[in-house]
PDB file of N, CA and C in Angstrom:
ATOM      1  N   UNK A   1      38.544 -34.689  37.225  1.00  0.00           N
ATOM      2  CA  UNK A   1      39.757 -34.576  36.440  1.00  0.00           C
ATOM      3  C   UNK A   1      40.319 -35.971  36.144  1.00  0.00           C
ATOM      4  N   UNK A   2      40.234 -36.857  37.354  1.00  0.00           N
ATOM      5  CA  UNK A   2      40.894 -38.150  36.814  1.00  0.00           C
ATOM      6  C   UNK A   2      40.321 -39.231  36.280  1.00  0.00           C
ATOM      7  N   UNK A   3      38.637 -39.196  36.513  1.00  0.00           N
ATOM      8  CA  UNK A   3      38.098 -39.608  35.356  1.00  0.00           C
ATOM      9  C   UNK A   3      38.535 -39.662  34.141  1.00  0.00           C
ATOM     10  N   UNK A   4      38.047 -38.248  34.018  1.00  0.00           N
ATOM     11  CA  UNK A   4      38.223 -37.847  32.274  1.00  0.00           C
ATOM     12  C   UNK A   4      39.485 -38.224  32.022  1.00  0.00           C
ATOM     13  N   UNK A   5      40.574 -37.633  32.194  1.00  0.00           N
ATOM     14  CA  UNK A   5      42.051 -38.021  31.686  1.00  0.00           C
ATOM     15  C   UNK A   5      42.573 -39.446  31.682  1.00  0.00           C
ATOM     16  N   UNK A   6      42.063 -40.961  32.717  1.00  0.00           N
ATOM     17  CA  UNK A   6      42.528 -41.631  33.161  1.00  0.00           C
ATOM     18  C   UNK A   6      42.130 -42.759  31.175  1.00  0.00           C
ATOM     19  N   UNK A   7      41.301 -42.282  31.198  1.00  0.00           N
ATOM     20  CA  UNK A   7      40.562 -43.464  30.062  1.00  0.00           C
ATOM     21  C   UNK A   7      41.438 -42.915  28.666  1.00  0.00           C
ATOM     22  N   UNK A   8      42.544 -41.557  28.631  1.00  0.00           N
ATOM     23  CA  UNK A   8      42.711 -41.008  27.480  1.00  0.00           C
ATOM     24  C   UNK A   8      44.243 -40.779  27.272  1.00  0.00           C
ATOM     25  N   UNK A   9      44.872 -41.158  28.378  1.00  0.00           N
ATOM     26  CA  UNK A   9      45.941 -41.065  28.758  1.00  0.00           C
ATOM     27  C   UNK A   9      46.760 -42.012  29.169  1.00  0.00           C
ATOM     28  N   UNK A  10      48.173 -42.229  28.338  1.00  0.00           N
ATOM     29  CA  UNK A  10      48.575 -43.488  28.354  1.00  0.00           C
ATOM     30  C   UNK A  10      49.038 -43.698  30.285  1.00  0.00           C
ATOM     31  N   UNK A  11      49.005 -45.014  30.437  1.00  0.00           N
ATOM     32  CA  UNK A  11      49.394 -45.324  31.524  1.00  0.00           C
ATOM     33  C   UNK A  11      51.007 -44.997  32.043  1.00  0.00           C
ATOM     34  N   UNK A  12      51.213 -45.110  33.475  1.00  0.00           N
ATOM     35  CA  UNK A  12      52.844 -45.235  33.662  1.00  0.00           C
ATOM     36  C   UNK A  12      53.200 -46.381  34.403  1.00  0.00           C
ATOM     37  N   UNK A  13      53.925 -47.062  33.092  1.00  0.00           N
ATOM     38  CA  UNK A  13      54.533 -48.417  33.592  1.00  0.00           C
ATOM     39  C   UNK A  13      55.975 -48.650  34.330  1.00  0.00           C
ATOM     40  N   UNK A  14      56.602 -47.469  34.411  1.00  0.00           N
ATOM     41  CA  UNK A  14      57.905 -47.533  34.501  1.00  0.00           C
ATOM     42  C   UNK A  14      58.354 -46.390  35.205  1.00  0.00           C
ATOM     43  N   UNK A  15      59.282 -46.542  36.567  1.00  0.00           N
ATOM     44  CA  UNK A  15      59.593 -45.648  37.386  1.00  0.00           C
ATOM     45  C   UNK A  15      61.051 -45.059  36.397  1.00  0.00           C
ATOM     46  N   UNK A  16      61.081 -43.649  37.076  1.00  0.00           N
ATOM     47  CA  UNK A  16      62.113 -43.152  36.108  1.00  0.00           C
ATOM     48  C   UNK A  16      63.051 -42.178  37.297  1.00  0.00           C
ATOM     49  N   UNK A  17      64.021 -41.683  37.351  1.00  0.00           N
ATOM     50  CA  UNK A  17      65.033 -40.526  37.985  1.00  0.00           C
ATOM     51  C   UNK A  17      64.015 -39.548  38.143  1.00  0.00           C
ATOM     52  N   UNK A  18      63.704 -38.362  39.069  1.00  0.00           N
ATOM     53  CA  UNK A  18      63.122 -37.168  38.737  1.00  0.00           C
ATOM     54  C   UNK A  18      64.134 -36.227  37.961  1.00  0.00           C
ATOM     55  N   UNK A  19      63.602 -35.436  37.168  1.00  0.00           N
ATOM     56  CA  UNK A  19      64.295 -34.393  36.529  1.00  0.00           C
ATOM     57  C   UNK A  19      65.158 -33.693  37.569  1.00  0.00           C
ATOM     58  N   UNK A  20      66.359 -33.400  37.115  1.00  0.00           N
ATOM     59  CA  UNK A  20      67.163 -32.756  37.601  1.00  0.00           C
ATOM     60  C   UNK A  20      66.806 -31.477  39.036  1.00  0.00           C
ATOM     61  N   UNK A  21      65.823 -30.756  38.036  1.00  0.00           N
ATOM     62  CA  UNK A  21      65.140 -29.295  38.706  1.00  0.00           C
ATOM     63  C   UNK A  21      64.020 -29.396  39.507  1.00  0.00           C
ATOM     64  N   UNK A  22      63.538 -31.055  39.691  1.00  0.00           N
ATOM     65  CA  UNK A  22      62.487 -31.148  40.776  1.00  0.00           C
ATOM     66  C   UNK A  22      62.481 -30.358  41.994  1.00  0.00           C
ATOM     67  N   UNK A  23      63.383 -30.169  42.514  1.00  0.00           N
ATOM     68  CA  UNK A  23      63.188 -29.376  43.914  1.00  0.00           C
ATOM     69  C   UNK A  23      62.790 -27.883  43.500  1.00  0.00           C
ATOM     70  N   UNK A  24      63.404 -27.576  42.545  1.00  0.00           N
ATOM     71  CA  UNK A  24      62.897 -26.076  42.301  1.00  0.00           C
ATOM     72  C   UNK A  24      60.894 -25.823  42.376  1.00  0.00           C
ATOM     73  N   UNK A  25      60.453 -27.211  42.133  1.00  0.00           N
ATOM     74  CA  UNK A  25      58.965 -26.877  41.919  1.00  0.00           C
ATOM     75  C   UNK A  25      58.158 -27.429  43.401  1.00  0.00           C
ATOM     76  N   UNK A  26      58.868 -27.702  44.267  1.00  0.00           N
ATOM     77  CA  UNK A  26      58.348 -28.256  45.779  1.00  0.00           C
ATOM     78  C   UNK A  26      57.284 -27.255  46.368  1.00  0.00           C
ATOM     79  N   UNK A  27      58.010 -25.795  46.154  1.00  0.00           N
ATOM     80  CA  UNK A  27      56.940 -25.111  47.022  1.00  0.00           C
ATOM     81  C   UNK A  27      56.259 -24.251  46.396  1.00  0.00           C
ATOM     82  N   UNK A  28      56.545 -24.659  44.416  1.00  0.00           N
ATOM     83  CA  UNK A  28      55.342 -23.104  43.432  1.00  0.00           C
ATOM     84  C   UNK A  28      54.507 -23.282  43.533  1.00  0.00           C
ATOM     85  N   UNK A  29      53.739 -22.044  43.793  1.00  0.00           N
ATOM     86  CA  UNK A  29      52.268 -22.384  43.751  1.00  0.00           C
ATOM     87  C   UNK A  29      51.979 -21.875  42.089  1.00  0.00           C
ATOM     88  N   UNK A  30      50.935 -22.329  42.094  1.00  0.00           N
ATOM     89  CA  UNK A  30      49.966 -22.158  40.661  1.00  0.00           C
ATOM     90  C   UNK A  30      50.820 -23.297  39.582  1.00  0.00           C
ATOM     91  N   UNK A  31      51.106 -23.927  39.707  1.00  0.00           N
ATOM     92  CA  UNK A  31      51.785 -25.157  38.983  1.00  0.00           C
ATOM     93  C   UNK A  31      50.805 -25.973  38.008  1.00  0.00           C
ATOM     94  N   UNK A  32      49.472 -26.157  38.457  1.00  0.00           N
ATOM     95  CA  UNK A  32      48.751 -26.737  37.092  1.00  0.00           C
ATOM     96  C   UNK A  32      47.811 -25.941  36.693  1.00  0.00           C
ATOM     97  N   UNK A  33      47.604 -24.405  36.874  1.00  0.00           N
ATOM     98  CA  UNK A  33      47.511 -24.219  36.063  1.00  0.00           C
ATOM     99  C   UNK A  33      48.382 -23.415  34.648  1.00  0.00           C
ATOM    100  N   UNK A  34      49.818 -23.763  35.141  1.00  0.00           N
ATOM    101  CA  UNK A  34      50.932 -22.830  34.571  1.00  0.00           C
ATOM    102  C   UNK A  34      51.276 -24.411  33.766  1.00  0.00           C
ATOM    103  N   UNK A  35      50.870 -24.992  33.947  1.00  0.00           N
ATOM    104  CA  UNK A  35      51.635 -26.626  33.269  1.00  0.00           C
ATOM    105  C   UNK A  35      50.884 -27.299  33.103  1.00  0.00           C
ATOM    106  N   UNK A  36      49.520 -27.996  33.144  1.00  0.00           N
ATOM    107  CA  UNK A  36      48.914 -28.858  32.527  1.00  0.00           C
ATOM    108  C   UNK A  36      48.351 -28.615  31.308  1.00  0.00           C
ATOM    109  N   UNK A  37      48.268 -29.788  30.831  1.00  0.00           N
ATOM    110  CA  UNK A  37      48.245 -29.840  29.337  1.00  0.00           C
ATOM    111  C   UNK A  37      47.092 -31.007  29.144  1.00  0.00           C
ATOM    112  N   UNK A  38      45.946 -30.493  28.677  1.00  0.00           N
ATOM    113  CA  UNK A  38      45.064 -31.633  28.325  1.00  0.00           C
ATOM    114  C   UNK A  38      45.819 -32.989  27.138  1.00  0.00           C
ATOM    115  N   UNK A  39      46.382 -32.524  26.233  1.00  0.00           N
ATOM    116  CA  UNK A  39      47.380 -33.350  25.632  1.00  0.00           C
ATOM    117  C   UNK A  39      48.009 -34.462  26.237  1.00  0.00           C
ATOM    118  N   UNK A  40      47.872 -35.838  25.538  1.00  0.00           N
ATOM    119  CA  UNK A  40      48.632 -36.770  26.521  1.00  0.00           C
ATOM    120  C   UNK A  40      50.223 -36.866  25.766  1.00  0.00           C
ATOM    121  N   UNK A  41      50.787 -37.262  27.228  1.00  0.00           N
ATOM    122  CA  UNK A  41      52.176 -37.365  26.926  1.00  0.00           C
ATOM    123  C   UNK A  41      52.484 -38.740  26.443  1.00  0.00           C
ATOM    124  N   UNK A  42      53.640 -39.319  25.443  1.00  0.00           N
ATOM    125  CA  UNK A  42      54.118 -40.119  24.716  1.00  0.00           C
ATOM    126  C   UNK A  42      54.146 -41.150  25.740  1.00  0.00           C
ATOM    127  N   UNK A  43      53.784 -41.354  26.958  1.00  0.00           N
ATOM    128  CA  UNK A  43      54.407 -42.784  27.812  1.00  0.00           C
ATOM    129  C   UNK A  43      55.430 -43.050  28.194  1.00  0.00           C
ATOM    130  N   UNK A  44      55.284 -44.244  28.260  1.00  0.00           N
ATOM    131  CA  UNK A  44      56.529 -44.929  28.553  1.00  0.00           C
ATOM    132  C   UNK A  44      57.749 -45.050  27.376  1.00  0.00           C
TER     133      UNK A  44
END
């Protein structure tokens, strides 16, 4: 997985706040496959 994605996917240069609702996702299970997205996200 981090192969493939690492060469296609912009880097993270910059630490940020966690989202508000982070704790809500501490203990879901099935989380990537309910949320990953081969799509890369905009970056930094």
């Amino acid at each position: 997985l981090n192969t493939k994605y690492a060469d296609i996917w912009p880097n993270i240069t910059q630490n940020r706040d966690a989202p508000s609702d982070a704790d809500d996702y501490l203990n879901k299970t099935g989380k990537f496959e309910a949320h990953f997205s081969e799509k890369p996200g905009e970056g930094d």
